[in-house]
Protein backbone atom coordinates (compact mmCIF):
# COMPACT_ATOMS: atom_id res chain seq x y z
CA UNK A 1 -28.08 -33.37 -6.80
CA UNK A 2 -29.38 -30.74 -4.50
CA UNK A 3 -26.05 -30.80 -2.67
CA UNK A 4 -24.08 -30.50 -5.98
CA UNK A 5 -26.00 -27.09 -6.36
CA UNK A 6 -25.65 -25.91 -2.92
CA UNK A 7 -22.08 -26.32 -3.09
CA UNK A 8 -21.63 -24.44 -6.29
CA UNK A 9 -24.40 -21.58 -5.37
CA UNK A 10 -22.04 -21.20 -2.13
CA UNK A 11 -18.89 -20.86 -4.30
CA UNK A 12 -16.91 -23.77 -3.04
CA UNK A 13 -15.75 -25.43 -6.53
CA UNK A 14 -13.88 -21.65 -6.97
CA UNK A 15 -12.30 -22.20 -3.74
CA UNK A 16 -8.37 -22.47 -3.93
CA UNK A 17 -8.31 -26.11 -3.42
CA UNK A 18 -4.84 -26.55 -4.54
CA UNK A 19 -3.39 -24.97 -1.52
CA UNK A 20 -3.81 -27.06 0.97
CA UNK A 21 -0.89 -29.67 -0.23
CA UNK A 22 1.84 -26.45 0.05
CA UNK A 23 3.82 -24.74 2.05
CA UNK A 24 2.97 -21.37 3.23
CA UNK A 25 6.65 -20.35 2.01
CA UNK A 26 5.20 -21.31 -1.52
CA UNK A 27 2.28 -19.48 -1.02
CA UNK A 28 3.94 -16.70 -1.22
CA UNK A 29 5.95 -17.04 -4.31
CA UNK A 30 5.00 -14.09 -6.86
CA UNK A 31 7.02 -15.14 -9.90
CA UNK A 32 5.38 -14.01 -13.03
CA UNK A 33 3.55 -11.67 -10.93
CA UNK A 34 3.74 -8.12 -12.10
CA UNK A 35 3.11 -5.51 -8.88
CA UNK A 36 3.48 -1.42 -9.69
CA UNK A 37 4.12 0.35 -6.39
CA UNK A 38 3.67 3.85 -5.86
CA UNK A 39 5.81 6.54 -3.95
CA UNK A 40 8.42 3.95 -4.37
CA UNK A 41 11.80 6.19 -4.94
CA UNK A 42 11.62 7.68 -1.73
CA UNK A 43 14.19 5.80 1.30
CA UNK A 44 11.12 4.58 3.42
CA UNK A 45 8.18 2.30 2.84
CA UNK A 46 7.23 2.08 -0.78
CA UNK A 47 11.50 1.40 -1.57
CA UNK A 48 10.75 -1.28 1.07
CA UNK A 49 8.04 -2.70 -0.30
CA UNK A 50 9.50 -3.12 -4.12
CA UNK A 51 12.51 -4.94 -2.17
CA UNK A 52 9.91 -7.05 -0.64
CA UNK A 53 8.14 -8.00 -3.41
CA UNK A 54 10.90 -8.66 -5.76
CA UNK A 55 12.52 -10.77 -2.93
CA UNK A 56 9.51 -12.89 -3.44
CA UNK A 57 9.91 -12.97 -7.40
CA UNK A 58 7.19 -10.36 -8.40
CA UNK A 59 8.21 -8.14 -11.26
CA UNK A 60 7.95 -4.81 -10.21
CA UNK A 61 7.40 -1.22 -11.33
CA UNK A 62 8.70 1.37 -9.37
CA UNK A 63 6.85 4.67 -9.55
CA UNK A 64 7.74 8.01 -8.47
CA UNK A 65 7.33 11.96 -9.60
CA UNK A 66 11.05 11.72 -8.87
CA UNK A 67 12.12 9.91 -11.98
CA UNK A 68 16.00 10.09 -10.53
CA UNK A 69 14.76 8.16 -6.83
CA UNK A 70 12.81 5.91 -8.69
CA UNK A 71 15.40 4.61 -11.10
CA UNK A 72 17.90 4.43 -8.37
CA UNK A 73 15.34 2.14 -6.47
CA UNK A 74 15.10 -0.17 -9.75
CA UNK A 75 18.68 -0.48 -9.88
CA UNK A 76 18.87 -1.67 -6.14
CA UNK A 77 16.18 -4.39 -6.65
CA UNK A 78 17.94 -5.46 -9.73
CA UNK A 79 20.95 -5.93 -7.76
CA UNK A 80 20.00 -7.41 -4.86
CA UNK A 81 16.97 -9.93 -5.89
CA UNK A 82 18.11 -10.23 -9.68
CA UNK A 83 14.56 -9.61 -10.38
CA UNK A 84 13.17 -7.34 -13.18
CA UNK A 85 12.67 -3.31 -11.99
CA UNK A 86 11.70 -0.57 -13.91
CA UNK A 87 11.28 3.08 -12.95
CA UNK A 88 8.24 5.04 -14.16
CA UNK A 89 8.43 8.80 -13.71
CA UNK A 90 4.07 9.61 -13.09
CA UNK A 91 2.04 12.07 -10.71
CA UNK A 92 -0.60 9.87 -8.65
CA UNK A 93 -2.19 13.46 -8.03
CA UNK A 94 -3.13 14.18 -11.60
CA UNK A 95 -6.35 11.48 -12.73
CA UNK A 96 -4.60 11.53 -16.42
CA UNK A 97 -1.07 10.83 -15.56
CA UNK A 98 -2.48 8.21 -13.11
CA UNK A 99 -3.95 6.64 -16.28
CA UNK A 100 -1.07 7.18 -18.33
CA UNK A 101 1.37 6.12 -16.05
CA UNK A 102 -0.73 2.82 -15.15
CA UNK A 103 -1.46 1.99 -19.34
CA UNK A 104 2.74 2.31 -19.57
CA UNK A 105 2.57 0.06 -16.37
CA UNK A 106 0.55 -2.67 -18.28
CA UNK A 107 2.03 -2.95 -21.16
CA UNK A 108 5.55 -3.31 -19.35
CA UNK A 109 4.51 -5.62 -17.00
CA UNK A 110 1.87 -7.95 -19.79
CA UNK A 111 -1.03 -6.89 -17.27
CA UNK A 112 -0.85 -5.77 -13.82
CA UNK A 113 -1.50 -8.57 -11.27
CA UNK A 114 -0.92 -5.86 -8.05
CA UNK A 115 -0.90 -2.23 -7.48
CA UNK A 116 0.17 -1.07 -4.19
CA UNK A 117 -1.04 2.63 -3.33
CA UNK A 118 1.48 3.78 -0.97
CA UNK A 119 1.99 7.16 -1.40
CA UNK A 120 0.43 9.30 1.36
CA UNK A 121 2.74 12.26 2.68
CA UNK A 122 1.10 14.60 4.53
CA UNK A 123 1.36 18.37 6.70
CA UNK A 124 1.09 17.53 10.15
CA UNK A 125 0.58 20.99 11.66
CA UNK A 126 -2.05 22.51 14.01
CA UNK A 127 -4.95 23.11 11.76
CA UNK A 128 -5.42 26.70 12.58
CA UNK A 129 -2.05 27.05 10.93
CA UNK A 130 -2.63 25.54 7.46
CA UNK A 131 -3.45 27.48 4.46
CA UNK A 132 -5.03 26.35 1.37
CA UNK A 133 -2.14 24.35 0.06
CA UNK A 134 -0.86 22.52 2.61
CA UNK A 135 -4.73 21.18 3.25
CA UNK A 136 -5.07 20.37 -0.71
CA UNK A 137 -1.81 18.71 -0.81
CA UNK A 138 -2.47 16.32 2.12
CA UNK A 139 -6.20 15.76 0.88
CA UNK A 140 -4.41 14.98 -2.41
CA UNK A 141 -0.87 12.94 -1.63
CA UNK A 142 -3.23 11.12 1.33
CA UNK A 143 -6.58 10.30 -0.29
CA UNK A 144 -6.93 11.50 -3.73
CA UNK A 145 -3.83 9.18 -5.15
CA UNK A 146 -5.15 6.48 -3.93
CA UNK A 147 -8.59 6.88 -5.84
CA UNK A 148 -7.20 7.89 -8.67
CA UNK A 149 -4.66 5.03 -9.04
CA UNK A 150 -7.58 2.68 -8.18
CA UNK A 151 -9.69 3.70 -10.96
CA UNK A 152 -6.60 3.64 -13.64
CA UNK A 153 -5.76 0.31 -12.33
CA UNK A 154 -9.37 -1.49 -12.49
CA UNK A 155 -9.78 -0.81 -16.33
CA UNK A 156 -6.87 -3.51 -16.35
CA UNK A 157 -8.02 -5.45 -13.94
CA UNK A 158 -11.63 -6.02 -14.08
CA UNK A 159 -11.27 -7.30 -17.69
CA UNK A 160 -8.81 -9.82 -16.94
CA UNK A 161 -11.27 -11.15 -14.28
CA UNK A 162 -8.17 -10.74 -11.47
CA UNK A 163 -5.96 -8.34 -9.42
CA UNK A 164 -5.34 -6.76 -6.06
CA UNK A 165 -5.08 -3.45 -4.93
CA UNK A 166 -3.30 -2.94 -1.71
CA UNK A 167 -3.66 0.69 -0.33
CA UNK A 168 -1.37 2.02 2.96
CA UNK A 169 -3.32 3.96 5.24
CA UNK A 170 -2.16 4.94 8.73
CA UNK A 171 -2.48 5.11 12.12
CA UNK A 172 -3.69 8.81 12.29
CA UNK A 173 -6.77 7.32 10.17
CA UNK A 174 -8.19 5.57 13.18
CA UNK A 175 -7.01 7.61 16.26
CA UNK A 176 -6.76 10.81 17.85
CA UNK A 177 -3.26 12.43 15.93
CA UNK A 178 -2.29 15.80 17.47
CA UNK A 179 -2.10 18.16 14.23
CA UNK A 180 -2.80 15.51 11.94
CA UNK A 181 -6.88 16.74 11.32
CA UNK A 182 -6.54 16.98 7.41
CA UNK A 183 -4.20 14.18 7.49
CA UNK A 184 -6.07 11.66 9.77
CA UNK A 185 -9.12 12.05 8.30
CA UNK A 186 -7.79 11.76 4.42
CA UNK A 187 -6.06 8.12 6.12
CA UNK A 188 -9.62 7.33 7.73
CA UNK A 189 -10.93 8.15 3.86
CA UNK A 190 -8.60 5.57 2.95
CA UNK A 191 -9.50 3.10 5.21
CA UNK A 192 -13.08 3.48 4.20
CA UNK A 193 -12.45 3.67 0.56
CA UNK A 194 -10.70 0.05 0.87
CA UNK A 195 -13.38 -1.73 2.72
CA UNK A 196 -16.40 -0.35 0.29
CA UNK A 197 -13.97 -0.99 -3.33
CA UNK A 198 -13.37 -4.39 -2.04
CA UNK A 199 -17.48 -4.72 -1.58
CA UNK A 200 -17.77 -3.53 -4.92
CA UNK A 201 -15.29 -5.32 -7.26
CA UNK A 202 -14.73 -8.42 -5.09
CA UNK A 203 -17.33 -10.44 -7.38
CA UNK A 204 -15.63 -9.36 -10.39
CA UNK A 205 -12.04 -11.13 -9.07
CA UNK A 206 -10.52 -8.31 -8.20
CA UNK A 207 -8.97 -8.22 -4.11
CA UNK A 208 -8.52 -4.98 -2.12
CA UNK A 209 -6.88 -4.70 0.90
CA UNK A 210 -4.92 -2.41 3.39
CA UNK A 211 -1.85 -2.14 5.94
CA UNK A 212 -1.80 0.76 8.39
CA UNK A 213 1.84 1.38 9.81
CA UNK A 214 2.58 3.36 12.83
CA UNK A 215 5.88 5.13 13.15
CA UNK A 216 8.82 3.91 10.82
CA UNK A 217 12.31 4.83 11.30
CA UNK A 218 12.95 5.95 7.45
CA UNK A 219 15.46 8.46 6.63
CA UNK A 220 13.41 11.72 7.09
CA UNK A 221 11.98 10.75 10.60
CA UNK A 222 15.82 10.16 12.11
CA UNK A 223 16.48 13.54 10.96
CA UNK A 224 13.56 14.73 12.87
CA UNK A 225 14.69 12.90 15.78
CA UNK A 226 18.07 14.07 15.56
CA UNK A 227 16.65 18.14 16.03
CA UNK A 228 16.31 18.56 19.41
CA UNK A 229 14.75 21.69 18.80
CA UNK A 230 11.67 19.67 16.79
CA UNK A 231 8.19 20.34 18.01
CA UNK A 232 7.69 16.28 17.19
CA UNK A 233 5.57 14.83 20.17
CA UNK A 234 7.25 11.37 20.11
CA UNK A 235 7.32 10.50 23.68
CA UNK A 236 3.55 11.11 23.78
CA UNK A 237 3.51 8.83 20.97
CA UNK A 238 5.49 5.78 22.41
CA UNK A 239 3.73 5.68 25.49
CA UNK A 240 0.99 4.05 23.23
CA UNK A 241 2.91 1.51 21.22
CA UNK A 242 2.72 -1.59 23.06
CA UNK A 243 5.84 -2.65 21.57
CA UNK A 244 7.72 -0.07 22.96
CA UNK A 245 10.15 0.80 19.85
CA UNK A 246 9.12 2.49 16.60
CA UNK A 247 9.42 -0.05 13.16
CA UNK A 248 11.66 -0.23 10.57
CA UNK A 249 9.84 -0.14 6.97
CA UNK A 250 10.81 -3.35 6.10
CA UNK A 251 7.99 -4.58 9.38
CA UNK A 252 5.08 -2.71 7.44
CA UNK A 253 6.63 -4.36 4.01
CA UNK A 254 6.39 -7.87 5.22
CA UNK A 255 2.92 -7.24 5.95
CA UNK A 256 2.43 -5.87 2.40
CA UNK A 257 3.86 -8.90 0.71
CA UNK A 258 1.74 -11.69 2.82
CA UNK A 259 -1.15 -9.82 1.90
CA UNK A 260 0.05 -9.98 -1.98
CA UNK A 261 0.42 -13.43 -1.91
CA UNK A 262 -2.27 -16.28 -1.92
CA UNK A 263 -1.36 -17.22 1.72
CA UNK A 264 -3.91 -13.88 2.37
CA UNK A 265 -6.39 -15.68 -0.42
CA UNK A 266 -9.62 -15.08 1.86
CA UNK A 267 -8.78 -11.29 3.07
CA UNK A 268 -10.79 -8.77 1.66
CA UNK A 269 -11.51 -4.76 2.28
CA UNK A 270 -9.54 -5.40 5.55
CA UNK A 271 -6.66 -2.42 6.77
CA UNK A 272 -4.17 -4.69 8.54
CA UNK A 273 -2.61 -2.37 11.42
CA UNK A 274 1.05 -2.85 11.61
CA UNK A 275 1.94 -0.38 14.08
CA UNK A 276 3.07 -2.07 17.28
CA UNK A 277 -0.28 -1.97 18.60
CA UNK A 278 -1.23 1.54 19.56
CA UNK A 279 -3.67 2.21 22.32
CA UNK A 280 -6.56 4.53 20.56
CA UNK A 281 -7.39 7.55 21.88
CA UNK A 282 -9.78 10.08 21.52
């Protein structure tokens, strides 16, 4: 008998039992899950990450301020996985469109299973040479959207005794970034903010968790690289990646999507680096 109550005090009988006669592969099947991604009508990570989790059958809402990116991301997932897609105009920076935007989220999607907080842009300038708005934006897009969205999202959650929130961080949260001071340390508020929310609501069923990509090849950074006349320091920068190559989004969206699925059951307030493995400095 006392063994009975040991085991139950300990949490085993809520264990995921049922796991252990499946595939990994169907592990990671997300049909009938609904995911809202953020930052998501751009060309780089969050467009990846919709693809991704569609692929996988998740319904998905893709959110952007730019209603027109955001609808052309829908229509690409709808194409290519046949799964559902719908574009949500909102402003992650503003705490009431955050809640508006996730409430319209919820009642699309009958609940919201996963919200992944990706967006996170950024100046990444000497600090000496940043005014007011450039270090308010970056505290904002980097740090503030994310704690914003998180709060929106557990009034949804917390009730329905589930959920995951998945927030992308970066590298220039845990090393030394040249010009990246406002933005480093709003990805390092990030990181932070992920490991103590998953302390806090981890009890009440809800999962949170983070992936910190390195440099990605999206649109924006190959026209950077294409300026020879840009100040960009990436040769300083690759002689740190172990890898030796910069990623594609897609890399840091695979990551994303394991950690959605129940094959990442047990991971909790962890910030997965996906970055090629960068030597810290500083």
């Amino acid at each position: 008998m006392a063994d009975v109550d040991v085991l139950k005090e300990v949490g085993f009988d809520r264990a995921p039992h049922g796991i252990a006669d499946l595939r990994v592969t169907e592990l990671m099947d997300l049909s009938g899950k609904g995911a809202v991604v953020t930052g998501a009508g751009g060309p780089g990570l969050g467009r990846a990450i919709a693809h991704r989790l569609a692929g996988l059958g998740a319904t998905v809402i893709v959110a952007d301020r730019n209603l027109e990116g955001a609808e052309a991301a829908a229509a690409e997932v709808r194409e290519k996985w046949g799964a559902e897609a719908v574009a949500v105009n909102c402003d992650v920076t503003d705490w009431d469109d955050a809640h508006r935007f996730i409430a319209e989220s919820a009642e699309i999607l009958g609940g919201i299973d996963l919200l992944v907080n990706n967006v996170g842009a950024g100046e990444m300038r000497p600090f000496i040479d940043q005014d007011r708005s450039a270090i308010d934006s970056t505290i904002a897009l980097g740090f503030i959207d994310t704690v914003y969205c998180s709060r929106a999202v557990l009034d949804h959650m917390i009730p329905r005794g589930s959920g995951h929130i998945i927030n992308i961080a970066a590298g220039a949260g845990r090393s030394l970034s040249p010009r990246g001071a406002v933005y480093g340390a709003a990805k390092a508020g990030v990181i932070h903010f992920t490991r103590n929310l998953a302390y806090e609501v981890g009890k009440l069923g809800v999962r949170v968790n983070g992936v910190s990509p390195g440099i990605m090849l999206h649109a924006g950074l190959r026209e950077v690289l294409a300026d020879n006349s840009t100040e960009w320091d990436y040769k300083w920068r690759m002689e740190r990646i172990d890898l030796d190559r910069v990623s594609i989004p897609e890399e840091v969206a695979n990551v994303v999507a394991f950690l959605a699925s129940d094959a990442a059951s047990y991971l909790s307030g962890v910030t997965i680096n996906a970055d090629g493995g960068v030597a810290a400095m500083g």
